[in-house]
N, C-alpha and C. Protein backbone atom coordinates (compact mmCIF):
# COMPACT_ATOMS: atom_id res chain seq x y z
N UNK A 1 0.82 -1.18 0.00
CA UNK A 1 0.00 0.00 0.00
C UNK A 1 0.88 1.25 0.00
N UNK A 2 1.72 1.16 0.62
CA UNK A 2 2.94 2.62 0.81
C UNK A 2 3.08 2.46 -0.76
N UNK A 3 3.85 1.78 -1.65
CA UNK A 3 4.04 2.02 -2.58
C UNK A 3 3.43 2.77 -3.40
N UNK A 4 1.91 2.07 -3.52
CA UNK A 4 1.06 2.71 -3.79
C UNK A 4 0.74 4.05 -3.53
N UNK A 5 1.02 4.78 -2.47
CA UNK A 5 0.72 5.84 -2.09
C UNK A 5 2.01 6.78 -3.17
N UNK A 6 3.11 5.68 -2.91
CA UNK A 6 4.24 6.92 -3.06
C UNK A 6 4.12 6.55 -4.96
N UNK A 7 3.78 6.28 -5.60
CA UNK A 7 3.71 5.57 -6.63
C UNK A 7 2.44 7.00 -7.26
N UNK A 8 1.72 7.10 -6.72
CA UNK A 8 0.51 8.36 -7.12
C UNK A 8 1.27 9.79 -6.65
N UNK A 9 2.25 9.51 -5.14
CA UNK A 9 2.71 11.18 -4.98
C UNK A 9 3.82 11.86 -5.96
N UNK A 10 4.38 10.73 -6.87
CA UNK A 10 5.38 10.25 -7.52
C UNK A 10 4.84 11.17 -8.65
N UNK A 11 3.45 10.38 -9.00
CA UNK A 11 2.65 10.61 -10.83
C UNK A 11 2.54 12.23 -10.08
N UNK A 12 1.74 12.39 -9.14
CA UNK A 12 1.45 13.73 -9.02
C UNK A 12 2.29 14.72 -9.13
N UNK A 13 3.54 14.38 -9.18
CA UNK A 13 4.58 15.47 -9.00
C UNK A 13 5.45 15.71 -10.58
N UNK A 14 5.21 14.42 -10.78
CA UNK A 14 5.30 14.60 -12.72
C UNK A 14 4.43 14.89 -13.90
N UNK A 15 3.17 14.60 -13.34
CA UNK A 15 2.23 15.28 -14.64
C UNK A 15 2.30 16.65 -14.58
N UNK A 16 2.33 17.09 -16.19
CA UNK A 16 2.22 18.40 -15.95
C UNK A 16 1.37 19.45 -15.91
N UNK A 17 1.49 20.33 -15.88
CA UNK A 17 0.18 21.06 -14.55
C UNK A 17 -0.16 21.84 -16.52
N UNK A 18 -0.91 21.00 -17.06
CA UNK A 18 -1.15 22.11 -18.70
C UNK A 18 -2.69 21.62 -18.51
N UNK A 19 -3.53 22.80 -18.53
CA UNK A 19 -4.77 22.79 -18.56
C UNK A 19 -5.25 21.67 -19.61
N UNK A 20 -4.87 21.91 -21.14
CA UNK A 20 -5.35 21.19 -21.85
C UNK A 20 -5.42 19.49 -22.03
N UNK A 21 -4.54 18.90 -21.23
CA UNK A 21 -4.69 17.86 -20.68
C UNK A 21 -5.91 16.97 -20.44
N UNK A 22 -6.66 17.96 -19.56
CA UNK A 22 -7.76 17.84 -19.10
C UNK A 22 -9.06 17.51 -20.55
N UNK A 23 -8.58 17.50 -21.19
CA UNK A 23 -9.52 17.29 -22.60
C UNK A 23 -9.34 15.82 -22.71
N UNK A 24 -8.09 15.05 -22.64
CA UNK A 24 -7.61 13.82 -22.53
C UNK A 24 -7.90 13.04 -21.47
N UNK A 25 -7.73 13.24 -20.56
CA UNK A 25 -7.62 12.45 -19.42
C UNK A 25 -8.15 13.48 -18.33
N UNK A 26 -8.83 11.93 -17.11
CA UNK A 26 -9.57 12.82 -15.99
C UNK A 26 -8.28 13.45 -14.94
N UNK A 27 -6.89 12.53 -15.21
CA UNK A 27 -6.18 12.68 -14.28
C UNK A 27 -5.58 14.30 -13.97
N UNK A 28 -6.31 15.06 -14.87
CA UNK A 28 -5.38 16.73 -14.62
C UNK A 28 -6.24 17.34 -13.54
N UNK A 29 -7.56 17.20 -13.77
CA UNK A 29 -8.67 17.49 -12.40
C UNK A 29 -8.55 16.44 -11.53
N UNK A 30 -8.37 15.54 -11.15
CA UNK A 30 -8.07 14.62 -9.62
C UNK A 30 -6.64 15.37 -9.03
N UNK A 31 -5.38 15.55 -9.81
CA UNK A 31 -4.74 15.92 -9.37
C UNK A 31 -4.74 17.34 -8.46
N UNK A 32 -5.56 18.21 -9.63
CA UNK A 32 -5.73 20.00 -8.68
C UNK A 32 -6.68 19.56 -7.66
N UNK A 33 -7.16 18.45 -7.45
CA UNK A 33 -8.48 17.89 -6.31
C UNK A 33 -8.04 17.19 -5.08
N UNK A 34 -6.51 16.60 -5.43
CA UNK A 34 -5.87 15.69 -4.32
C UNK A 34 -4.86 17.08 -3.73
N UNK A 35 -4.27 18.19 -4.39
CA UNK A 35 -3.27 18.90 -3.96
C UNK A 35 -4.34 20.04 -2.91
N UNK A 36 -5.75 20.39 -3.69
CA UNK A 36 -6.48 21.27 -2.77
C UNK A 36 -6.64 20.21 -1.59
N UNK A 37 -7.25 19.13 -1.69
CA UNK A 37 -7.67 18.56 -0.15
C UNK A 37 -6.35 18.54 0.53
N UNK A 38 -5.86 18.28 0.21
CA UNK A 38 -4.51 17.95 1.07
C UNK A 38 -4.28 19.37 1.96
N UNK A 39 -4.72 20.49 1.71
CA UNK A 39 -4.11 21.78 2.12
C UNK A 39 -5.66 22.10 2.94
N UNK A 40 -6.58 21.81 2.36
CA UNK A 40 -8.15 22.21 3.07
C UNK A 40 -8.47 20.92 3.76
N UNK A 41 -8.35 19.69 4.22
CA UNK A 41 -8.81 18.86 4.84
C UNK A 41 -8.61 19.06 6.01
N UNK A 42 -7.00 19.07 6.48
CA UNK A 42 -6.18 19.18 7.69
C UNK A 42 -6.90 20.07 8.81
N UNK A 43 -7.68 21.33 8.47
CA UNK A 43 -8.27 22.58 8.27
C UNK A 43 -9.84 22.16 9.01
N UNK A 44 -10.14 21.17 8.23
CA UNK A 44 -11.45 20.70 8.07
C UNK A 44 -12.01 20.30 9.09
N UNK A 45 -10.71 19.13 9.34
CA UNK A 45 -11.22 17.82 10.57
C UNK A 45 -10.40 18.89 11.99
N UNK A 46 -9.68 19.87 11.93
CA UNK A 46 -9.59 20.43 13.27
C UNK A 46 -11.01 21.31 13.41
N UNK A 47 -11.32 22.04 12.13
CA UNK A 47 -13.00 22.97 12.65
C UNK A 47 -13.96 21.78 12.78
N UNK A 48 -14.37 20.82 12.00
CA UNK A 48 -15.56 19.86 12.78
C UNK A 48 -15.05 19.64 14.23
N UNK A 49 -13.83 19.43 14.77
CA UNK A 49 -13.71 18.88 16.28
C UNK A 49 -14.13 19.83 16.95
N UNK A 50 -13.52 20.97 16.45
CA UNK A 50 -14.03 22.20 17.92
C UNK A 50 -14.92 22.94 17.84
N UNK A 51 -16.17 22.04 16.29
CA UNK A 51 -17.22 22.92 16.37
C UNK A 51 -17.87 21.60 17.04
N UNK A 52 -17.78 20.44 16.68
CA UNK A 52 -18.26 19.14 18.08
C UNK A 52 -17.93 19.91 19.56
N UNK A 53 -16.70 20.46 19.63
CA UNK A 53 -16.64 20.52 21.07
C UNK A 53 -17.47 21.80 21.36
N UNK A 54 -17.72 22.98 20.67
CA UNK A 54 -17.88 23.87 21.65
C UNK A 54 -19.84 23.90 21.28
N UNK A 55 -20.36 23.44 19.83
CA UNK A 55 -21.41 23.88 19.77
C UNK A 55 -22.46 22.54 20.03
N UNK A 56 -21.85 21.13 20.71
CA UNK A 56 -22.72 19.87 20.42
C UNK A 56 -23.28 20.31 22.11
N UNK A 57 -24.62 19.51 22.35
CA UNK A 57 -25.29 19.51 23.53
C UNK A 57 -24.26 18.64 24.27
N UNK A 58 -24.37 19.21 25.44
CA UNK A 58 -22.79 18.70 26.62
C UNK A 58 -23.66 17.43 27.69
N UNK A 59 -24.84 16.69 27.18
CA UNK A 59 -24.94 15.77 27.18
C UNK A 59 -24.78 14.38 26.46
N UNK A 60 -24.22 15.01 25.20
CA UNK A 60 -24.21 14.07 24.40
C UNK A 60 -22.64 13.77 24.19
N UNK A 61 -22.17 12.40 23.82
CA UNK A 61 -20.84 12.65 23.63
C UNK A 61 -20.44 12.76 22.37
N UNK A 62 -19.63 13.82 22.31
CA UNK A 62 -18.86 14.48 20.93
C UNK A 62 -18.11 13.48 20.50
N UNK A 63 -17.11 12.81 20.66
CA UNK A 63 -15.84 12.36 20.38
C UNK A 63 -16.31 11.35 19.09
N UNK A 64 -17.29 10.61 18.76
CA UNK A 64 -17.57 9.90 17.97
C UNK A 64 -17.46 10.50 16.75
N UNK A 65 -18.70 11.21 17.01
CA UNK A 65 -18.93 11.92 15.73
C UNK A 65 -18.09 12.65 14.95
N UNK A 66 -16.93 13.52 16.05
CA UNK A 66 -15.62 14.50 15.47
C UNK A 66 -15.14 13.76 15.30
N UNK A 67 -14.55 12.46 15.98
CA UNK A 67 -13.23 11.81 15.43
C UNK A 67 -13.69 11.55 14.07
N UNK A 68 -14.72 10.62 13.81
CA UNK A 68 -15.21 10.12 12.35
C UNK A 68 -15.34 11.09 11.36
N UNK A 69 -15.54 12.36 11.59
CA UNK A 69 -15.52 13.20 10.57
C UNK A 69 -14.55 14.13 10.65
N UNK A 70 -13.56 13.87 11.29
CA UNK A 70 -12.36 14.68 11.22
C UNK A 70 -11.42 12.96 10.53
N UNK A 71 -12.01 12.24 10.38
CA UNK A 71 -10.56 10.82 10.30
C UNK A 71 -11.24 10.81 8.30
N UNK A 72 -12.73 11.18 8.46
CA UNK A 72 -12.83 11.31 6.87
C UNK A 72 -12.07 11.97 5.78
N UNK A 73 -12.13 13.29 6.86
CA UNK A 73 -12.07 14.38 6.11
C UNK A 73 -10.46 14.14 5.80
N UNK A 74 -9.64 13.87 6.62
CA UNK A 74 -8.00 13.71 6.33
C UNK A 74 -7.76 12.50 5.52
N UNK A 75 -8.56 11.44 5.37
CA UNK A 75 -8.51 10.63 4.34
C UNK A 75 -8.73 10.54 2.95
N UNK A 76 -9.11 11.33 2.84
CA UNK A 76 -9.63 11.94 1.03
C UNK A 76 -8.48 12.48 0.21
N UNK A 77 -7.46 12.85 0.95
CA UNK A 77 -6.61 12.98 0.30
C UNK A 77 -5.45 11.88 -0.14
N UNK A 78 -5.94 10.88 0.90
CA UNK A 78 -4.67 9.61 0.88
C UNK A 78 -5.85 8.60 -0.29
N UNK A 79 -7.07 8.93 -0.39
CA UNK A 79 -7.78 8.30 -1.21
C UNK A 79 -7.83 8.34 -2.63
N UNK A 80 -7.28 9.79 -2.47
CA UNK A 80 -6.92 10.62 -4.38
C UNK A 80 -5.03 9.75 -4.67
N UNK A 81 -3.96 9.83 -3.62
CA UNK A 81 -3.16 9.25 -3.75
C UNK A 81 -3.04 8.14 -4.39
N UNK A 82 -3.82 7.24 -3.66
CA UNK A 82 -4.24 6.44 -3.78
C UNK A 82 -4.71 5.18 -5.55
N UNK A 83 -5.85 6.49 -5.82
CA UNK A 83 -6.17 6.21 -6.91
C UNK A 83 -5.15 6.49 -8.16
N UNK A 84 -4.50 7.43 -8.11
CA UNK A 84 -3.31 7.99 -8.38
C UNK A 84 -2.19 7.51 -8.71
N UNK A 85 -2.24 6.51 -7.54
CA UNK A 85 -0.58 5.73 -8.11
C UNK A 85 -1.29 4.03 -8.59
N UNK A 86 -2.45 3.93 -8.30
CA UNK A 86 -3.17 3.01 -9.13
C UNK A 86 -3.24 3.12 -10.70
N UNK A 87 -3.34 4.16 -10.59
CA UNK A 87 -3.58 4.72 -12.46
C UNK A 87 -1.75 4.71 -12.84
N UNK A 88 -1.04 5.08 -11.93
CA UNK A 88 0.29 5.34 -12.59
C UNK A 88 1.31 4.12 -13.09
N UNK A 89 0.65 3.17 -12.18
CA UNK A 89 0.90 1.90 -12.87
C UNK A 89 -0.35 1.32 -13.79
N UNK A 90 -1.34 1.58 -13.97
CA UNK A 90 -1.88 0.53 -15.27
C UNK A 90 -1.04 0.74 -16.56
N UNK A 91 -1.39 0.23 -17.22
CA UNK A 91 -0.69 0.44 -18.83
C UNK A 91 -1.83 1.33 -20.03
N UNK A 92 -1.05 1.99 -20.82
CA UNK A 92 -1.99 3.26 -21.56
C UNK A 92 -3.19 2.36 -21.79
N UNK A 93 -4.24 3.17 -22.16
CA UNK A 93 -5.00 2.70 -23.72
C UNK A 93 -4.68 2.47 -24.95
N UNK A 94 -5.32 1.81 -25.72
CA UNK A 94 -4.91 2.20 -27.43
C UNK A 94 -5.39 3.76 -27.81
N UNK A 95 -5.91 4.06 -27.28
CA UNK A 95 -6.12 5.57 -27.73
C UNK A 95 -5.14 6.86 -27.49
N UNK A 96 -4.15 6.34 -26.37
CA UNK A 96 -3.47 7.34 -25.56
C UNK A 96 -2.20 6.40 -26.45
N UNK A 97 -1.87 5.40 -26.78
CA UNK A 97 -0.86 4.64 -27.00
C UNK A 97 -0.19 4.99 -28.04
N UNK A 98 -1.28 5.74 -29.23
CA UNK A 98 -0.55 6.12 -30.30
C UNK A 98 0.32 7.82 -30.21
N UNK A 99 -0.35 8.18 -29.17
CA UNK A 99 0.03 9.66 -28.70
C UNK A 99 1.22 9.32 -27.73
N UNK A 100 1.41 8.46 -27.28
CA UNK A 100 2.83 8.03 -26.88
C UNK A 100 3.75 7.83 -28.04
N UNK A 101 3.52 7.36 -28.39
CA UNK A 101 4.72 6.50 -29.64
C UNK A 101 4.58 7.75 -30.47
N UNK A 102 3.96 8.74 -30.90
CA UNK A 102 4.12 9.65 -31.58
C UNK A 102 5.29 10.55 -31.09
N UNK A 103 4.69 11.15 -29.86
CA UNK A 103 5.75 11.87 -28.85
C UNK A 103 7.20 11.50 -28.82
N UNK A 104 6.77 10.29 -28.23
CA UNK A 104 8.35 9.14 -28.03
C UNK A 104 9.09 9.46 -29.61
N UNK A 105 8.44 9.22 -30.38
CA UNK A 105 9.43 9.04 -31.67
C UNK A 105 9.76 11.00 -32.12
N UNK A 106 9.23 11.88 -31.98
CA UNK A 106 9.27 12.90 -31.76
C UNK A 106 10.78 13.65 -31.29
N UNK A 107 10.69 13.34 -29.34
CA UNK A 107 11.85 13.44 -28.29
C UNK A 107 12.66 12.70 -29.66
N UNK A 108 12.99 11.32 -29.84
CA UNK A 108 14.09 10.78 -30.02
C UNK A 108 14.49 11.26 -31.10
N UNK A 109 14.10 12.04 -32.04
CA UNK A 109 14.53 12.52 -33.16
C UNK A 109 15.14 13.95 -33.04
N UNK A 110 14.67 14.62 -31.46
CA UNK A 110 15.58 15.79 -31.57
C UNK A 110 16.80 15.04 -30.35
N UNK A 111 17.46 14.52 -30.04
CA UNK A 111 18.52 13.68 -29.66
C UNK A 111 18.22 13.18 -27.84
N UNK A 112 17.01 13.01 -27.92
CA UNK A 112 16.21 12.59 -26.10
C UNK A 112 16.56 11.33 -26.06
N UNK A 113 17.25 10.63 -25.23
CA UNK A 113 17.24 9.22 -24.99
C UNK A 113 16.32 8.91 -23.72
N UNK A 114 15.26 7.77 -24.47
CA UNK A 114 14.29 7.31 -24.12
C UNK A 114 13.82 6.28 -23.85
N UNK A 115 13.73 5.46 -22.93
CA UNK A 115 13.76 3.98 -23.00
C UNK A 115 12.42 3.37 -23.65
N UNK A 116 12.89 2.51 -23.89
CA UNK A 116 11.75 1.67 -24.92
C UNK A 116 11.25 0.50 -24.09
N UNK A 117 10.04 1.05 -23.98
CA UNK A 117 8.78 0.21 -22.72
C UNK A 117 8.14 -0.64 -23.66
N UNK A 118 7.89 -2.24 -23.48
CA UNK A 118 7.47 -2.79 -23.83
C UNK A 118 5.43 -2.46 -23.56
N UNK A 119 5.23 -2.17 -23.24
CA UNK A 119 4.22 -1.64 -22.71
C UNK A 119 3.57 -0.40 -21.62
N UNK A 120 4.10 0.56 -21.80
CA UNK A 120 3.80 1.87 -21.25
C UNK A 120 2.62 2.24 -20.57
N UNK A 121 2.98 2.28 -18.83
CA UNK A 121 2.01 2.85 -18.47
C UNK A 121 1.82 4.51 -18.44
N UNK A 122 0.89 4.75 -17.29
CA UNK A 122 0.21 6.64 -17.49
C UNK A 122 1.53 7.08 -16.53
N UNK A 123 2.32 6.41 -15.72
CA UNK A 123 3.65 7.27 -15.30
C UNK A 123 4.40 7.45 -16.83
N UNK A 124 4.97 6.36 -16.96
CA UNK A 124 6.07 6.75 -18.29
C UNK A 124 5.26 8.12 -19.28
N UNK A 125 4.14 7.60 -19.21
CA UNK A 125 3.65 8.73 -20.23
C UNK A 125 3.42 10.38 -19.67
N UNK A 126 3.35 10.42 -18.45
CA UNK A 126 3.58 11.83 -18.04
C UNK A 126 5.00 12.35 -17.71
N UNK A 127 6.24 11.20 -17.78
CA UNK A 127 6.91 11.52 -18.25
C UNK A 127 7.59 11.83 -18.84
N UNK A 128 6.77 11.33 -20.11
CA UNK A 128 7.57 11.93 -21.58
C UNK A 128 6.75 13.42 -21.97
N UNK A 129 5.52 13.43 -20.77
CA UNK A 129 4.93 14.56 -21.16
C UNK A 129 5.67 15.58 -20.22
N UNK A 130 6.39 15.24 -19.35
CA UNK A 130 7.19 16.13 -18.65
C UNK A 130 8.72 16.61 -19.51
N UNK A 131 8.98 15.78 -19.95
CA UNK A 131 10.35 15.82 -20.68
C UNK A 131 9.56 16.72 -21.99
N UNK A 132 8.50 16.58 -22.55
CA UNK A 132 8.28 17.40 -23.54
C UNK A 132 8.08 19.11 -23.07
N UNK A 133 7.69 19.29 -22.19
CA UNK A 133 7.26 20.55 -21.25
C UNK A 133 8.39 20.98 -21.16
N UNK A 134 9.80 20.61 -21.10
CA UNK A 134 10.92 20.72 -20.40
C UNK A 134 11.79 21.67 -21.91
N UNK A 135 11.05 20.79 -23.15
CA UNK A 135 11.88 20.30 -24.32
C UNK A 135 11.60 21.75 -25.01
N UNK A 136 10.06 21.58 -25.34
CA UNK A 136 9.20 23.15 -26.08
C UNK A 136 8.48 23.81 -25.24
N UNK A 137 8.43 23.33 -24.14
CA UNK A 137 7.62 24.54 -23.20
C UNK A 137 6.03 24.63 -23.58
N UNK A 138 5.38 25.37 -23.77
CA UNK A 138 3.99 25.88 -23.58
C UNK A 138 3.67 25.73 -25.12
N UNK A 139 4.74 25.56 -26.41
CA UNK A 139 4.40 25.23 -27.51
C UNK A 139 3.80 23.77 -27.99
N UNK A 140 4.18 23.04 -27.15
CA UNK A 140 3.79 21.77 -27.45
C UNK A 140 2.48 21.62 -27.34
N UNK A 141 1.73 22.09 -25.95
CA UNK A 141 0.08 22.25 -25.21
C UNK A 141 -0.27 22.81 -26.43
N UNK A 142 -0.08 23.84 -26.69
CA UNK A 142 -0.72 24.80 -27.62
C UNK A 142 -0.75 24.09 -28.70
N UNK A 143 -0.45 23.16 -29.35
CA UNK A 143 -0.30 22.78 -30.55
C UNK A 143 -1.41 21.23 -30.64
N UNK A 144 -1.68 20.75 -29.14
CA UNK A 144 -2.70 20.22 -28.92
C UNK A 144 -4.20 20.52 -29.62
């Protein structure tokens, strides 16, 4: 499971942040969705506790209810991880597959050495989409 985790914090830190993406694949919105929770959850599950503590009837006991919705709320982000480094290991589609091998043959023709994946998953491929970002910058998106 760690792997997994670090395997999605991994993809998250290599796809690249190009709006148009998002026309392709769901993964450009999960990502701006796992980096906001991560910064608003933490946030979240401390205001449900001390709005359990200060505004719940002081006969009833709080601790259930805050812990469980403060243990949700910090989990949503290890849940986007999650899914994340699940996706970063499957292997492309045929639809995304030819937009690899296009790319790939692309890099290697302006002198990129690139290893040759017998089957390419959505990490390798955001990293050739990272190495392309790196290569033409904002011309490449645009040409999408």
């Amino acid at each position: 499971m760690y792997n997994t985790f670090q395997a999605g914090q991994d993809y998250l830190n290599t796809f690249p942040n190009q709006k148009k993406l998002n026309l392709f694949m769901p993964d450009y919105r999960l990502i701006r969705l796992v980096k906001f929770a991560s910064k608003v959850m933490p946030a979240f599950a401390c205001f449900a506790i001390i709005w359990q503590y200060f505004f719940a009837d002081p006969e009833q006991s709080i601790t259930a209810n805050a812990t469980l919705t403060a243990l949700f709320a910090l989990s949503i982000p290890f849940q986007g991880l999650y899914w994340l480094g699940r996706r970063a290991k499957s292997p492309l589609p045929l639809s995304l597959l030819e937009w690899y091998e296009t790319l790939r043959q692309k890099l290697i023709s302006e002198q990129h050495k690139i290893a040759d994946q017998a089957l390419p998953s959505y990490q390798d491929f955001a990293n050739l989409l990272q190495l392309a970002e790196k290569t033409w910058g904002q011309s490449y998106f645009d040409e999408l």
